[in-house]
C-alpha atoms as a PDB file:
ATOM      1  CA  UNK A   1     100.088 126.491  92.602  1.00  0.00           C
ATOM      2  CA  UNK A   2      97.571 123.874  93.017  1.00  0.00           C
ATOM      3  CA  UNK A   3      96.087 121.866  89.935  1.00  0.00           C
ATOM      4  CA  UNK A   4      92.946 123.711  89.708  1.00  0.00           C
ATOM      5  CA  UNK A   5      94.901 127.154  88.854  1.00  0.00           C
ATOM      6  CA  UNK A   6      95.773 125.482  84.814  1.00  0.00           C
ATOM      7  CA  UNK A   7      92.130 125.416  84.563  1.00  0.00           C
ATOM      8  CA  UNK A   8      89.615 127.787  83.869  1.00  0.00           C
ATOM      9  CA  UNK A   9      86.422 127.917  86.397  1.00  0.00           C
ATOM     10  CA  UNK A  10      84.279 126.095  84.092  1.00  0.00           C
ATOM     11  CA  UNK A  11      86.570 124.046  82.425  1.00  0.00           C
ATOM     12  CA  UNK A  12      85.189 120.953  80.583  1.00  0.00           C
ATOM     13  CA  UNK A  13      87.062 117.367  81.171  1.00  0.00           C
ATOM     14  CA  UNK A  14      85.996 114.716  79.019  1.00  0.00           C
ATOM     15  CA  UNK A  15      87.447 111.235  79.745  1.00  0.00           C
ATOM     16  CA  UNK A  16      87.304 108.134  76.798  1.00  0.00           C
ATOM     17  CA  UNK A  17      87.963 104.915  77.636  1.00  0.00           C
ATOM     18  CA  UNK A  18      89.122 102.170  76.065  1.00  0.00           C
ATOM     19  CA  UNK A  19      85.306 100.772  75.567  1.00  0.00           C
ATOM     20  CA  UNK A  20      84.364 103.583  73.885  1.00  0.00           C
ATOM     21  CA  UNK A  21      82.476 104.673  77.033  1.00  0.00           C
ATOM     22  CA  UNK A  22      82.950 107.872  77.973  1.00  0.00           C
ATOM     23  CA  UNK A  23      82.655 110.952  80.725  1.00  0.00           C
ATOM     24  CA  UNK A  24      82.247 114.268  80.963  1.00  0.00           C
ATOM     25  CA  UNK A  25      82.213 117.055  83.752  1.00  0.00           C
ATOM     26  CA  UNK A  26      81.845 120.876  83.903  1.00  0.00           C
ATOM     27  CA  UNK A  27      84.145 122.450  85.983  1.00  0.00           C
ATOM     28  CA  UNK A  28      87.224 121.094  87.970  1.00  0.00           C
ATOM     29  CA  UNK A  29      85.300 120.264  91.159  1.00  0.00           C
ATOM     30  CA  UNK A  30      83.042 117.901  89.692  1.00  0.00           C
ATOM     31  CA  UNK A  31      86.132 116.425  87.650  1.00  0.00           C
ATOM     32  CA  UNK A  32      87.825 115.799  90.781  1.00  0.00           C
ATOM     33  CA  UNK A  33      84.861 114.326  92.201  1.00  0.00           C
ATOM     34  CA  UNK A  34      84.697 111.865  89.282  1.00  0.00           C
ATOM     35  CA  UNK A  35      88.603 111.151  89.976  1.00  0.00           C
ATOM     36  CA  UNK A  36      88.700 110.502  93.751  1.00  0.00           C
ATOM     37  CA  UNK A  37      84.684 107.743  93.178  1.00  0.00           C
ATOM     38  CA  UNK A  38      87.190 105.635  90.790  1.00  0.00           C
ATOM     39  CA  UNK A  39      90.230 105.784  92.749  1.00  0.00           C
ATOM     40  CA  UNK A  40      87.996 105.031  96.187  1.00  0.00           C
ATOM     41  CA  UNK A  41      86.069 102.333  94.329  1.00  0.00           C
ATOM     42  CA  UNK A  42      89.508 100.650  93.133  1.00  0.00           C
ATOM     43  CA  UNK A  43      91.042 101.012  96.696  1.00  0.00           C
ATOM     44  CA  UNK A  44      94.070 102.489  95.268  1.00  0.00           C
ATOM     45  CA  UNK A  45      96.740 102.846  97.276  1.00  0.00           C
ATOM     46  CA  UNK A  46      98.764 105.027  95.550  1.00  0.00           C
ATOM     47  CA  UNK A  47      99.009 106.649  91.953  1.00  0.00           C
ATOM     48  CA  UNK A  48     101.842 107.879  89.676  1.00  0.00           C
ATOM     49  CA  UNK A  49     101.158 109.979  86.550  1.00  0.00           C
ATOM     50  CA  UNK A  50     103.765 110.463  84.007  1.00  0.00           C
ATOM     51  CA  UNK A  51     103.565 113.236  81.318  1.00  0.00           C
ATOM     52  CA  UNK A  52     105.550 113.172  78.246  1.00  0.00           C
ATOM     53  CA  UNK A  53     106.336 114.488  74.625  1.00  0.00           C
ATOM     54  CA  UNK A  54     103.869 117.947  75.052  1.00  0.00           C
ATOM     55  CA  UNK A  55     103.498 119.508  72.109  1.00  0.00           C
ATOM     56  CA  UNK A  56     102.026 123.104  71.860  1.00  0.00           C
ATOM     57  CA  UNK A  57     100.875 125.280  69.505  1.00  0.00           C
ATOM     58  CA  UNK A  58     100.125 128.692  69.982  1.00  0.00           C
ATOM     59  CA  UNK A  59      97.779 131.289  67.444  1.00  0.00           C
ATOM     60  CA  UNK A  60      97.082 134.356  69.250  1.00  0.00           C
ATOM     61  CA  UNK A  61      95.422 133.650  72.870  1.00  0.00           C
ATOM     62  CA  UNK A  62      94.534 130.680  72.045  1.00  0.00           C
ATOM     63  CA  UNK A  63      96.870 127.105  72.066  1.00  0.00           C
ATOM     64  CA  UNK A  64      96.468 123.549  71.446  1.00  0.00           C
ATOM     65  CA  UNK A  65      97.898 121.410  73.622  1.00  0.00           C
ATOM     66  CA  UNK A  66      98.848 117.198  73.588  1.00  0.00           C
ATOM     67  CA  UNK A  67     100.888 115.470  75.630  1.00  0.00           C
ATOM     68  CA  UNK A  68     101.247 111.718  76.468  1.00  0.00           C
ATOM     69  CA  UNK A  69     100.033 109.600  79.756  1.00  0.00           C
ATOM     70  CA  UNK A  70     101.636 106.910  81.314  1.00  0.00           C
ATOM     71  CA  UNK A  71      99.777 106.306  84.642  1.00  0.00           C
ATOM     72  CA  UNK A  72     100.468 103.307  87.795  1.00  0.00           C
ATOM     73  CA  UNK A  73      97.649 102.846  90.279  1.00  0.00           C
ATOM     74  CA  UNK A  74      98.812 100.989  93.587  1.00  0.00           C
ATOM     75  CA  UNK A  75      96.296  98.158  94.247  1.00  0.00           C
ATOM     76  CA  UNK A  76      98.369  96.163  96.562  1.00  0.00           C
ATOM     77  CA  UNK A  77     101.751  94.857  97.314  1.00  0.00           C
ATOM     78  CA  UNK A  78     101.086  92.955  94.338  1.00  0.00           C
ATOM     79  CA  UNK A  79      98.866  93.877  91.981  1.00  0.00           C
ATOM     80  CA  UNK A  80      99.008  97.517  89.866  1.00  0.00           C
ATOM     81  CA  UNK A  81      96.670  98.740  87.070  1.00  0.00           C
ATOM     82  CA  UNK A  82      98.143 100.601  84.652  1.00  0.00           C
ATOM     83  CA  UNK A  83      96.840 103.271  82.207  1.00  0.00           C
ATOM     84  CA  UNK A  84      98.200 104.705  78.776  1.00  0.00           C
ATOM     85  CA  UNK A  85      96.426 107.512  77.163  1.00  0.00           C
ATOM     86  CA  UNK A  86      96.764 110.897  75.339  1.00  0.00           C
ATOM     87  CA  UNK A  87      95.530 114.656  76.995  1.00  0.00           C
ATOM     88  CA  UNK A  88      94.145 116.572  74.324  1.00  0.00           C
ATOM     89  CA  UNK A  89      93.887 120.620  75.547  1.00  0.00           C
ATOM     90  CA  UNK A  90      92.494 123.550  74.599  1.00  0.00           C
ATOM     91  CA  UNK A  91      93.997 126.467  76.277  1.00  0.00           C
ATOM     92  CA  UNK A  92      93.383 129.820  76.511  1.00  0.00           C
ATOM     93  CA  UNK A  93      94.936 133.066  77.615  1.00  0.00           C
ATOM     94  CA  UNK A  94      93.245 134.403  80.948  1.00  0.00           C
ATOM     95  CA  UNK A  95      94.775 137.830  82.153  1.00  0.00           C
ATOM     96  CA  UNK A  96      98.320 136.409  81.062  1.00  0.00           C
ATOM     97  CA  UNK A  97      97.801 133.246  82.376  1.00  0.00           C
ATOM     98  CA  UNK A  98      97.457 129.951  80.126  1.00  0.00           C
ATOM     99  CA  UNK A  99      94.923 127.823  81.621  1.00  0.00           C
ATOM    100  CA  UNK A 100      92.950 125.233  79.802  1.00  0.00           C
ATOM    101  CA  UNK A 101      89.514 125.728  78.595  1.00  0.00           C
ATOM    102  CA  UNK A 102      88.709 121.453  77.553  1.00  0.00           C
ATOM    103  CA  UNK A 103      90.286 118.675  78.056  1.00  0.00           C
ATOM    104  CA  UNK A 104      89.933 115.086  76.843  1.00  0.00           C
ATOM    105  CA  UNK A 105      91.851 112.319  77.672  1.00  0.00           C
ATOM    106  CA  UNK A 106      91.901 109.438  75.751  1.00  0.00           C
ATOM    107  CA  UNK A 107      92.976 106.304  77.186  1.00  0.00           C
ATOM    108  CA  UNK A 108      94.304 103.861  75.044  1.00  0.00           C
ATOM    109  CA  UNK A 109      94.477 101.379  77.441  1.00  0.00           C
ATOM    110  CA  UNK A 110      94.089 100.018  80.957  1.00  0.00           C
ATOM    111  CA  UNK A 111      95.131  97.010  82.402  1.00  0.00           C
ATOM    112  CA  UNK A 112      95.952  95.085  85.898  1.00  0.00           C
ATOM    113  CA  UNK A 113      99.534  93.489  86.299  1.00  0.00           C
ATOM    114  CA  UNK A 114      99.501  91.041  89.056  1.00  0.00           C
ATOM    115  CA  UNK A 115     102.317  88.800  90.616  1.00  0.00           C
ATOM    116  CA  UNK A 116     101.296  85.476  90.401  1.00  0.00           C
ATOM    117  CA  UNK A 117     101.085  83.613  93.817  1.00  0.00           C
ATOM    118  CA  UNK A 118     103.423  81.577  95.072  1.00  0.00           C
ATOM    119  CA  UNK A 119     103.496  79.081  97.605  1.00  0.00           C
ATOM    120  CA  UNK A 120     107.459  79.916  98.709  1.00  0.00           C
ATOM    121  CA  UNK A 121     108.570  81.692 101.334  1.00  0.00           C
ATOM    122  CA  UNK A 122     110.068  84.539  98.798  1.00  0.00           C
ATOM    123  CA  UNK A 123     106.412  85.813  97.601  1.00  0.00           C
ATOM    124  CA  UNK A 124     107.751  88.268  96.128  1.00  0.00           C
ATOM    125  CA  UNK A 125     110.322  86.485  93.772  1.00  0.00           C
ATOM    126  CA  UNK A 126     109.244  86.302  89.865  1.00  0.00           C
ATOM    127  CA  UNK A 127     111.177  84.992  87.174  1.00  0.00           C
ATOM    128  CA  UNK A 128     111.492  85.839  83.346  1.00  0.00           C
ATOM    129  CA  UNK A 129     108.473  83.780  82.638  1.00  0.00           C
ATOM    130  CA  UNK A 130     106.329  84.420  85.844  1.00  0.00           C
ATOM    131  CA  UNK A 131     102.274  85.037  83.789  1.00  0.00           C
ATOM    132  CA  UNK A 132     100.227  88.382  84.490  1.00  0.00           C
ATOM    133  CA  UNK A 133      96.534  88.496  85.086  1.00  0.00           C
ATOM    134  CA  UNK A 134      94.816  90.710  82.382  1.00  0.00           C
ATOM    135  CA  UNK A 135      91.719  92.076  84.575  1.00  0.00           C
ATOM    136  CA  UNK A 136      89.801  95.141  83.826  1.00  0.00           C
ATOM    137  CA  UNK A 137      89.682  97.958  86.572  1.00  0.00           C
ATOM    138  CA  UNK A 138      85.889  98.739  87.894  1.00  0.00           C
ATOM    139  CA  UNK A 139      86.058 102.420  85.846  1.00  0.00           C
ATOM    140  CA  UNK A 140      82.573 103.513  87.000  1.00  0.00           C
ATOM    141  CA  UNK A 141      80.574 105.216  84.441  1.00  0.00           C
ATOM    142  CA  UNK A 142      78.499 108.196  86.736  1.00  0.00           C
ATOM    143  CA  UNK A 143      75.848 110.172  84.765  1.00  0.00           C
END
């Protein structure tokens, strides 16, 4: 099953960021467009998204769906941005199958861990006290 099978064909994805800014596409396609410009534009080099504590309820053919998001973007051997946020779904029954109709995902926040440099030969090393850098990711804002 790939991703675009939860959702129907013109499924609406609304993103809101921690700003207040905000983005919306019709249809999964142009979502995943959207997706892969910020992911290019922050050079990730990997990504891990974490789902958790879904709740569902269900009147009908028609269900509400939440769930939370814990999500690590791979910058570099040092650095990670990391997003929290909530998916907010409306689902619907297609032919018995569940797919969802909107989604919005708030994001509650979004930040950049970084190790701090070092000038030892263990670059890698940090200690209880080692500081972060607090830098916002370039989220680009598409009409």
């Amino acid at each position: 099953m790939f991703i675009v099978d939860c959702f129907t064909q013109d499924a609406v994805v609304t993103a809101i960021f921690p700003d207040g800014a905000s983005e919306t596409r019709y249809g999964t396609d142009s979502w995943a467009d959207f997706v892969y410009s910020v992911f290019q534009g922050n050079e990730y080099q990997a990504t891990q998204h974490l789902m958790g504590t879904i709740n569902i309820s269900v009147e009908k053919n028609k269900a509400t769906m939440t769930s939370y998001l814990h999500a690590t973007h791979k910058r570099s051997e040092t650095s990670i941005d990391v997003a929290n946020g909530t998916y907010e779904d409306q689902v619907i029954n297609n032919n018995g199958r569940w797919k969802i109709r909107n989604r919005t995902l708030k994001l509650i926040n979004f930040l950049n861990l970084s190790s701090p440099s070092t000038n030892s030969s263990s670059a890698n090393s940090r200690t209880i006290n080692s500081p972060s850098t607090l830098t916002i990711p370039n989220i680009p804002h598409l009409k």
